[in-house]
N, C-alpha and C. Protein backbone atom coordinates (compact mmCIF):
# COMPACT_ATOMS: atom_id res chain seq x y z
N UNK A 1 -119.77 267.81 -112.69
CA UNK A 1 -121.12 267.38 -112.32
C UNK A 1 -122.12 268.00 -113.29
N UNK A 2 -123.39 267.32 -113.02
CA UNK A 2 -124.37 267.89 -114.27
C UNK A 2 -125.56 267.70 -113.40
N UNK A 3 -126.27 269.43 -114.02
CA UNK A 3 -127.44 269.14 -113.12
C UNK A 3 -129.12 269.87 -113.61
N UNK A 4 -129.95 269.41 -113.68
CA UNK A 4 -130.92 269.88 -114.77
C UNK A 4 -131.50 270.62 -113.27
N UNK A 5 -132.01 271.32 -113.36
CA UNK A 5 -132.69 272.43 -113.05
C UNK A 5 -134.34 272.46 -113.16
N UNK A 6 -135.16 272.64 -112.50
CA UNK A 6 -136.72 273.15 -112.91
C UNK A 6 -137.01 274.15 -111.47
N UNK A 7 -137.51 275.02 -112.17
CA UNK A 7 -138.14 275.95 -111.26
C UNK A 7 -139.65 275.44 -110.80
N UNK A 8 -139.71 275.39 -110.02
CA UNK A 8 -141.10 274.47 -109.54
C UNK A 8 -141.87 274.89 -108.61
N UNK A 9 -143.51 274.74 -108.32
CA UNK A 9 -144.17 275.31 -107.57
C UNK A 9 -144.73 274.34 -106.72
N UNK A 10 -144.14 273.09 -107.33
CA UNK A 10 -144.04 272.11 -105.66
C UNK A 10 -143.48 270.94 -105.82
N UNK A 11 -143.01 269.98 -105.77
CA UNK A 11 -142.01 268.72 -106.25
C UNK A 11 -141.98 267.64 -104.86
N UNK A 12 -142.18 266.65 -105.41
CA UNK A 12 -142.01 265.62 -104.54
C UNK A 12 -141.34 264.36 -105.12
N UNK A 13 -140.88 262.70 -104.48
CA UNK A 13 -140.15 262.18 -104.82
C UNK A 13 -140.33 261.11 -103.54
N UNK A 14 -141.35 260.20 -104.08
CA UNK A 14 -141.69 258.82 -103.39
C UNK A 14 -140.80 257.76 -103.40
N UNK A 15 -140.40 256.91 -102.47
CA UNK A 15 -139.97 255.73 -102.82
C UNK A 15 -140.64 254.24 -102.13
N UNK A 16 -141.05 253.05 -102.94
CA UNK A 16 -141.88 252.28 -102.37
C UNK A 16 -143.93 252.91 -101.90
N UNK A 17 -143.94 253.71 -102.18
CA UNK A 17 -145.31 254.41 -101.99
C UNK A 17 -145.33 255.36 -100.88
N UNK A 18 -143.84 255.62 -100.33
CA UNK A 18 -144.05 256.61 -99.10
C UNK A 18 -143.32 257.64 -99.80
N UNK A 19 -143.63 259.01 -99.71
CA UNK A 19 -142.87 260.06 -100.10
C UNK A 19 -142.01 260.50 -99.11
N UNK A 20 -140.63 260.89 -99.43
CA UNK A 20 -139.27 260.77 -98.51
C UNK A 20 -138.71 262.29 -98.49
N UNK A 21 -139.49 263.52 -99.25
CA UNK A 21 -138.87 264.65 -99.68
C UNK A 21 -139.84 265.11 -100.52
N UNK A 22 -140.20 266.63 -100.15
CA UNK A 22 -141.02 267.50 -100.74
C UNK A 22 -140.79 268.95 -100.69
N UNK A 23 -141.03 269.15 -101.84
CA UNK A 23 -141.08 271.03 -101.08
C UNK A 23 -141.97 271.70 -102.20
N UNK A 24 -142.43 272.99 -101.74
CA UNK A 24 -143.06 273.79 -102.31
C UNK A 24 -142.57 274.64 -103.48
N UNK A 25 -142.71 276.08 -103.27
CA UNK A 25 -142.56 276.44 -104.29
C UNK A 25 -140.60 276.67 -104.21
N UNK A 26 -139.72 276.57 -105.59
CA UNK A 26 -138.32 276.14 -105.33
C UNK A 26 -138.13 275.82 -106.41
N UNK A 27 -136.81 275.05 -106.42
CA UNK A 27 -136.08 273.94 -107.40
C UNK A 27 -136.07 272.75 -106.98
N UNK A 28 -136.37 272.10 -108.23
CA UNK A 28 -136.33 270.65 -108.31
C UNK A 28 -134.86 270.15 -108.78
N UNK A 29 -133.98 270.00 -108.32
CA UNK A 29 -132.70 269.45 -108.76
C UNK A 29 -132.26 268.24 -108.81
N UNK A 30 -132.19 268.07 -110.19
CA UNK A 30 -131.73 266.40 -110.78
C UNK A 30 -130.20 266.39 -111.11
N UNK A 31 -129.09 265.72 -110.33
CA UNK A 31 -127.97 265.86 -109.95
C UNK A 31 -127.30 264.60 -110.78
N UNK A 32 -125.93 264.62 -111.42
CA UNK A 32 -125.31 263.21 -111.89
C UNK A 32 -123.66 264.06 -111.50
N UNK A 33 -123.25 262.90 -110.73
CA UNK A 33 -121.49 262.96 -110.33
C UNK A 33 -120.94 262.49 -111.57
N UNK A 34 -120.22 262.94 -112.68
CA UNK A 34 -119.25 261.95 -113.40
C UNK A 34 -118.02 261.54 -112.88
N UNK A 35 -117.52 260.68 -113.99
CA UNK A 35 -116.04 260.61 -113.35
C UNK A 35 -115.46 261.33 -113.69
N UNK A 36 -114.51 261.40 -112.56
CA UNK A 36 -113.74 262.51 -112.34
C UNK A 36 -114.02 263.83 -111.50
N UNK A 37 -115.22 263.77 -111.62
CA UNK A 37 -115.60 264.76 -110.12
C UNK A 37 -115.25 264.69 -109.25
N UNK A 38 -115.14 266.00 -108.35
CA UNK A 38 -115.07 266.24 -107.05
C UNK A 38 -115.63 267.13 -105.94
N UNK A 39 -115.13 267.45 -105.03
CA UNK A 39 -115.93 268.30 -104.09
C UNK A 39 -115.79 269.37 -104.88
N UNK A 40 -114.57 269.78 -105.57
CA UNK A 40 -114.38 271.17 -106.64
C UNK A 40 -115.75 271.69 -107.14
N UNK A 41 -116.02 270.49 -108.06
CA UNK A 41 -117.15 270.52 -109.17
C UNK A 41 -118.66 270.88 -108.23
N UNK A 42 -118.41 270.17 -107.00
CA UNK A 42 -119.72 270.07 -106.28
C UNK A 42 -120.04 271.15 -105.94
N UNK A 43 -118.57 271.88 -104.96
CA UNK A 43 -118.81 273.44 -104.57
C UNK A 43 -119.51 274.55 -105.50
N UNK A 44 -118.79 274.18 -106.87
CA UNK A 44 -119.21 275.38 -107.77
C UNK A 44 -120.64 275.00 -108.49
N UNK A 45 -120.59 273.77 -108.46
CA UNK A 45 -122.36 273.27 -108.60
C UNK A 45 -123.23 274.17 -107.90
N UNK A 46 -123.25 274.02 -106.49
CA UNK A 46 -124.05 274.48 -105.61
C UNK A 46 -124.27 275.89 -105.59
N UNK A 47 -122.66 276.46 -105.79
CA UNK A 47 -123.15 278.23 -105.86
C UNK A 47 -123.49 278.38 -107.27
N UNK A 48 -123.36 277.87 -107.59
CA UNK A 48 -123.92 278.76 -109.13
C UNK A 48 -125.75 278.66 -108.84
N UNK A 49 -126.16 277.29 -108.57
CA UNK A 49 -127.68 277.13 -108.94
C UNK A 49 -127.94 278.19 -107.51
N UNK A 50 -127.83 278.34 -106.38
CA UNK A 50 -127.74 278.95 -105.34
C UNK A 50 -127.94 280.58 -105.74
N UNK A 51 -127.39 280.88 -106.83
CA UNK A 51 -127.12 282.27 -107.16
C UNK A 51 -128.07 282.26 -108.74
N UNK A 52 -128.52 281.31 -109.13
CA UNK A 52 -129.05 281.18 -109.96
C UNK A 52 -130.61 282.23 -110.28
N UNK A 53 -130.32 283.01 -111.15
CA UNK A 53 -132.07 284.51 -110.90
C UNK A 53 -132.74 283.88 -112.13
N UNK A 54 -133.28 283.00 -111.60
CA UNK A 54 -134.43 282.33 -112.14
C UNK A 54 -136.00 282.57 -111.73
N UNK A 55 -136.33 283.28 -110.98
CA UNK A 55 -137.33 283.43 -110.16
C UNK A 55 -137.98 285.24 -110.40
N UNK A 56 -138.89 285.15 -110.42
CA UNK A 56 -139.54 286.74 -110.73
C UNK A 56 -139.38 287.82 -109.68
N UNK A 57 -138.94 289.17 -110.24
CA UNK A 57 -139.19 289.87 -109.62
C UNK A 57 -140.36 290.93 -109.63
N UNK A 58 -140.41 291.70 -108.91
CA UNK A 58 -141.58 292.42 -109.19
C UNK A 58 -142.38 293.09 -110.02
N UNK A 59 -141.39 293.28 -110.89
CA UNK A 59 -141.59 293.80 -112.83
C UNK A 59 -141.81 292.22 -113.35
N UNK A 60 -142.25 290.64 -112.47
CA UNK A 60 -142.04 289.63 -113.86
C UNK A 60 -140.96 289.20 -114.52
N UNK A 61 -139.83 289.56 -114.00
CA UNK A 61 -138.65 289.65 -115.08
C UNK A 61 -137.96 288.72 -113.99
N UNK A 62 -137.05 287.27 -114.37
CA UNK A 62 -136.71 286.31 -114.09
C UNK A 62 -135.37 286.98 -113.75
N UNK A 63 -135.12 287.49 -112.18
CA UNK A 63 -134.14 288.31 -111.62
C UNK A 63 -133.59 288.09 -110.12
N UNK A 64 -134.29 286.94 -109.37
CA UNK A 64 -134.25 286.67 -108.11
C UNK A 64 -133.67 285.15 -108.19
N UNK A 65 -132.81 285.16 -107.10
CA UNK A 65 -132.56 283.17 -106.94
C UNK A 65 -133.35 282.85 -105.74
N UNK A 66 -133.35 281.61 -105.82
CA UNK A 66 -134.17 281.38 -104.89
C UNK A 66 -134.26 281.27 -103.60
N UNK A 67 -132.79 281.83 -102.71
CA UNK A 67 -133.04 282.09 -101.50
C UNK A 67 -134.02 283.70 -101.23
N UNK A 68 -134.27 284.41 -101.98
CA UNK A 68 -134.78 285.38 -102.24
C UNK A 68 -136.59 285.54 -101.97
N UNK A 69 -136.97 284.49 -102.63
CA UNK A 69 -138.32 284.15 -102.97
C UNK A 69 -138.82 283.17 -101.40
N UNK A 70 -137.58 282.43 -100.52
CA UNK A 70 -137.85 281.53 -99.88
C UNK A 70 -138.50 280.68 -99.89
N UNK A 71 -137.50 280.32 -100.80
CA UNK A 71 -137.60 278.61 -101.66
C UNK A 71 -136.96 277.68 -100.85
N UNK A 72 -137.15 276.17 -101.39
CA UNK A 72 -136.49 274.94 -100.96
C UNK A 72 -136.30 274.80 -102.21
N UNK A 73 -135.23 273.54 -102.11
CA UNK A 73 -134.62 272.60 -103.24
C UNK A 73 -135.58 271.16 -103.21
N UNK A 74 -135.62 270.12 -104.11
CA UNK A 74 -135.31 268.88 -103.92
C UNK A 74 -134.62 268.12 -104.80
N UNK A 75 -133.69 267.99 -104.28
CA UNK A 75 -132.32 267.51 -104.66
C UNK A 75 -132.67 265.70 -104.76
N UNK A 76 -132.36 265.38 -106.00
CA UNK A 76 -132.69 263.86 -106.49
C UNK A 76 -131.58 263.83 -107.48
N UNK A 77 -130.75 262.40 -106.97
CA UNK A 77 -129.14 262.08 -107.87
C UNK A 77 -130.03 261.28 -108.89
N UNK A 78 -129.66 261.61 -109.86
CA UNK A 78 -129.97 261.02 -111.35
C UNK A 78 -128.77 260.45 -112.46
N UNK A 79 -128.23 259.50 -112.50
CA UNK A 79 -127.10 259.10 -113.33
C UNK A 79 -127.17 259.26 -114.52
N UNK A 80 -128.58 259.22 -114.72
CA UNK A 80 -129.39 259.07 -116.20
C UNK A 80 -128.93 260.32 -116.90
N UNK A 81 -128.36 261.35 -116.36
CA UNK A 81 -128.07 262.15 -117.02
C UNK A 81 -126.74 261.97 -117.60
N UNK A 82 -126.16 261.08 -117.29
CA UNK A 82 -124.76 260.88 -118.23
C UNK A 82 -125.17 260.15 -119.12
N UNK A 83 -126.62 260.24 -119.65
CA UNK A 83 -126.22 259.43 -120.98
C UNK A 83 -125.52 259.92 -122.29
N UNK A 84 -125.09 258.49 -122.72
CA UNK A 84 -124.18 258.79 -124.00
C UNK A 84 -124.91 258.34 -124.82
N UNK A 85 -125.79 259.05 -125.82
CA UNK A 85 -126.36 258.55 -126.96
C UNK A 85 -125.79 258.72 -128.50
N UNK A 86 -124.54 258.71 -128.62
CA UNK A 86 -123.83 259.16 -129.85
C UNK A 86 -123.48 257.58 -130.41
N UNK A 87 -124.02 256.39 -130.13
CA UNK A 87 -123.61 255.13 -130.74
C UNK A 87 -124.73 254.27 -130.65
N UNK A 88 -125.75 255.04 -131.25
CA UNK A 88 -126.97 254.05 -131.62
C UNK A 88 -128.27 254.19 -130.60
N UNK A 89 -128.95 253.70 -130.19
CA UNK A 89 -130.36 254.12 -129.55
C UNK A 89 -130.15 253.52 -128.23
N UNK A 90 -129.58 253.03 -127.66
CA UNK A 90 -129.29 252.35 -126.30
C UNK A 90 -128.48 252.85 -125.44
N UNK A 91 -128.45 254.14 -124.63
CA UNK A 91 -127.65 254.60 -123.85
C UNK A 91 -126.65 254.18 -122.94
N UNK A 92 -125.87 254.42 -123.23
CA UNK A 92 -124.90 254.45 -122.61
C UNK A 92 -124.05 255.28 -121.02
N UNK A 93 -124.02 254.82 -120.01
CA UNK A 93 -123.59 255.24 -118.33
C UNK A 93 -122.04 255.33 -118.42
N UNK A 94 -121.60 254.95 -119.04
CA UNK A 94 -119.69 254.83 -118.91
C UNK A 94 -119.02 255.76 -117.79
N UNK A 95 -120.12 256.86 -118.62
CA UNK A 95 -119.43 258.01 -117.98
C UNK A 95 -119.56 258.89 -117.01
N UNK A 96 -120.74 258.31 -115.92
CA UNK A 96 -120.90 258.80 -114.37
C UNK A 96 -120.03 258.09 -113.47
N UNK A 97 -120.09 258.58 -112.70
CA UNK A 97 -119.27 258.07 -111.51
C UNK A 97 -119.54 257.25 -110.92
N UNK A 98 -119.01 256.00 -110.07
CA UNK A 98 -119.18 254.61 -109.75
C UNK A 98 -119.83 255.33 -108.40
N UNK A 99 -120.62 254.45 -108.41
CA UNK A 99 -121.99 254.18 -107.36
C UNK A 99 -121.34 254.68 -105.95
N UNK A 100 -120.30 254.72 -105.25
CA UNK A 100 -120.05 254.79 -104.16
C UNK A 100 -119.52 256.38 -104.54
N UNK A 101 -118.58 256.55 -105.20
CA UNK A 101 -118.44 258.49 -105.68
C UNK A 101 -119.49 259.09 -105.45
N UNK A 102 -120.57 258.33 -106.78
CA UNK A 102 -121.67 259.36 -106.92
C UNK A 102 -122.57 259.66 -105.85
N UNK A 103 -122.86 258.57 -104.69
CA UNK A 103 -123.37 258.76 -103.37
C UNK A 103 -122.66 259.64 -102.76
N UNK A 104 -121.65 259.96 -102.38
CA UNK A 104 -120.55 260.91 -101.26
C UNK A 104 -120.84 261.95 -102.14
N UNK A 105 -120.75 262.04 -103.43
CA UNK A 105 -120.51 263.72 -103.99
C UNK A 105 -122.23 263.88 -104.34
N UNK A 106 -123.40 263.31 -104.26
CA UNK A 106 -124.53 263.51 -104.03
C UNK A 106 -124.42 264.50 -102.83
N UNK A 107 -124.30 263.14 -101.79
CA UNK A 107 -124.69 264.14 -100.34
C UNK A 107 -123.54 264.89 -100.08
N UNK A 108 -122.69 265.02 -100.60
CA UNK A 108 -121.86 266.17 -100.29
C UNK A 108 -122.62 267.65 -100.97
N UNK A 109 -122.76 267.37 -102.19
CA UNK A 109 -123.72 268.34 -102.93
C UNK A 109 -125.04 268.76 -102.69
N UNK A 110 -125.57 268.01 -101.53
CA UNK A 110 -126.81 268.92 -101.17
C UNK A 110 -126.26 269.10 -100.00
N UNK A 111 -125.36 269.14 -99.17
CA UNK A 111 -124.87 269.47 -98.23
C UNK A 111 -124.62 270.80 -98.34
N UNK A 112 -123.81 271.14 -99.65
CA UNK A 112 -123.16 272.36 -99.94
C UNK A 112 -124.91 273.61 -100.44
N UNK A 113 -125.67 272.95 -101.10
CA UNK A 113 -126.91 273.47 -101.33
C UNK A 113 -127.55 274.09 -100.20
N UNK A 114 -127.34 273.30 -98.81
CA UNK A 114 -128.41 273.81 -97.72
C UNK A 114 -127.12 274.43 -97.07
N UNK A 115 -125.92 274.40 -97.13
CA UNK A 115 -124.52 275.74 -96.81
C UNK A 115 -125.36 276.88 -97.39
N UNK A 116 -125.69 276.90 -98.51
CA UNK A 116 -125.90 278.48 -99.31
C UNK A 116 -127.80 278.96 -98.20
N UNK A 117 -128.15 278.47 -97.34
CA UNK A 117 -129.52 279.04 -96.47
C UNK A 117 -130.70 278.15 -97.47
N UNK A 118 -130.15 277.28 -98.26
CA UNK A 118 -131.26 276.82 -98.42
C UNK A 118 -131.68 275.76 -98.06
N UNK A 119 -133.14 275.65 -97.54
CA UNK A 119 -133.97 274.56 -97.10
C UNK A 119 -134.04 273.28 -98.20
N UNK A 120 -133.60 272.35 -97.82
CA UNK A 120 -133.10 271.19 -98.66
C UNK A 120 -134.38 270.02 -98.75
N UNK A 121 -135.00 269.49 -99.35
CA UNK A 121 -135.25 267.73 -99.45
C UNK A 121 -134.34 266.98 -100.41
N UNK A 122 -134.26 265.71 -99.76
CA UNK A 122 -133.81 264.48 -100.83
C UNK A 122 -134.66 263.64 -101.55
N UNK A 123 -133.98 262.76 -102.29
CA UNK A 123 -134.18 261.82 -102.76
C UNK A 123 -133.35 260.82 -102.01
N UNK A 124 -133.43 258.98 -102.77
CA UNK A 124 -132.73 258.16 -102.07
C UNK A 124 -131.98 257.68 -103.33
N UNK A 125 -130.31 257.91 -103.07
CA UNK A 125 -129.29 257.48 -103.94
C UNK A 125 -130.08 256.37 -104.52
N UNK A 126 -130.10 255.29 -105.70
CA UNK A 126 -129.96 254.56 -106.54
C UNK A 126 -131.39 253.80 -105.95
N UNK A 127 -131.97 254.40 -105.20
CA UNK A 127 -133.53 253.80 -105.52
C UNK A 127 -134.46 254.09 -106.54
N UNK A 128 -135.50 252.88 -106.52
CA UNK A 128 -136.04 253.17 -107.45
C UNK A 128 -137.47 254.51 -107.48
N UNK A 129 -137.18 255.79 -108.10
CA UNK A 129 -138.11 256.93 -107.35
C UNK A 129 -139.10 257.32 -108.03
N UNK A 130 -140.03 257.59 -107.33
CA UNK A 130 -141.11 258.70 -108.23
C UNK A 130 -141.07 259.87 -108.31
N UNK A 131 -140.95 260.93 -109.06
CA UNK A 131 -140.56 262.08 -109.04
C UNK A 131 -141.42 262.67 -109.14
N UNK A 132 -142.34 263.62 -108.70
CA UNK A 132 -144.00 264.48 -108.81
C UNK A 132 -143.23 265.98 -108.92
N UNK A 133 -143.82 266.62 -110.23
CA UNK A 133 -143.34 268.35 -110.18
C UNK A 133 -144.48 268.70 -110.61
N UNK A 134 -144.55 270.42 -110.10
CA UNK A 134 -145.70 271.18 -110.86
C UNK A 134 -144.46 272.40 -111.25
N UNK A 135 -144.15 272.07 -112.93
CA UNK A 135 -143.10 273.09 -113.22
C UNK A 135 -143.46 274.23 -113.41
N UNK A 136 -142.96 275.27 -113.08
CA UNK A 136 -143.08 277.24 -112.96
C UNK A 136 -142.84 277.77 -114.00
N UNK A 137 -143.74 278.24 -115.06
CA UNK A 137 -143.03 278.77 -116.33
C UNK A 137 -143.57 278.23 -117.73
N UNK A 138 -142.85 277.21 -117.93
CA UNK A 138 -142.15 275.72 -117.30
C UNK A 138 -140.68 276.47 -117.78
N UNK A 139 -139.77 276.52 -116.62
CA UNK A 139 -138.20 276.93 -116.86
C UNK A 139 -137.16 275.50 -116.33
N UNK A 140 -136.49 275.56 -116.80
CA UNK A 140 -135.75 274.11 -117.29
C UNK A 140 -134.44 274.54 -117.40
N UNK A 141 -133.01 274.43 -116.68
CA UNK A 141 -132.26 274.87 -116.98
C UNK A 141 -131.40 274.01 -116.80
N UNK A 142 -130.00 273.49 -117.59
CA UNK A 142 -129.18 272.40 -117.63
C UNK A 142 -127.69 272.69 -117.11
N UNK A 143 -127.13 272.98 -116.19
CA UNK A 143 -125.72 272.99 -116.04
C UNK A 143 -124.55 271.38 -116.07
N UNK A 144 -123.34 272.30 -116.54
CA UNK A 144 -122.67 270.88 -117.00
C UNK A 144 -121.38 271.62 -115.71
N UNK A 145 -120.43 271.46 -115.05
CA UNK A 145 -119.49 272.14 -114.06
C UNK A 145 -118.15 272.03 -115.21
N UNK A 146 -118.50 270.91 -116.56
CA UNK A 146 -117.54 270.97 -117.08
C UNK A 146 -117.58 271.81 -118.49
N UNK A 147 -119.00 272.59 -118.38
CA UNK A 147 -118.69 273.17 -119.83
C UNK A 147 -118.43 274.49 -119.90
């Protein structure tokens, strides 16, 4: 699984003009299942960003995760992150996981997110979304479960 990361001081994620998921100050998590994933990949997804000391401590120094700070997530599946741009300017999906995977190991994966005490929002699988952040920092961090 692959999952971009922003440390955020508030994030939201509309669909149709109603907003469906918000949270304050937290992570904004943009999630893609490839193929071949599984609950494996999902589990160790979740604890790593879960354990992730991205967040300040009292010296300033980026040393706390964010159950610490009492944070939320908002967790939004993004496929877009499997793009393959190594064959010309038109990206390429080949390589996420078919629409019904990537839904189950979505919500399996924020399932496992709000396991670790954290306060969760969503997004809506394969709708079309608006994503609103006010990024922290701005810190940006990219995990791959396969690299």
């Amino acid at each position: 699984m692959r999952a971009l990361i922003q440390r955020v001081s508030e994030a939201s994620v509309t669909v149709d003009g109603s907003t469906i998921g918000e949270i304050g100050q937290g992570l904004l998590i943009l999630v893609c299942a490839m193929q071949g994933d599984g609950e494996a990949q999902a589990d160790k997804l979740a604890t790593k960003i879960a354990k992730l000391r991205i967040f300040k401590d009292d010296e300033g120094r980026m040393n706390r995760p964010v159950i610490d700070i009492g944070g939320s997530a908002l967790v939004v599946s993004q496929f877009t992150l499997a793009a393959d741009t190594s064959r010309g300017n038109r990206p390429g999906f080949s390589t996420a996981a078919a629409p019904d995977d990537g839904n189950r190991l979505y919500e399996y994966f924020t399932s496992q997110v709000a396991a670790q005490g954290i306060p969760v929002a969503m997004g809506q699988f394969g709708a079309d979304m608006k994503v609103r952040l006010l990024n922290d920092g701005p810190v940006t961090i990219w995990i791959d479960t396969d690299a």
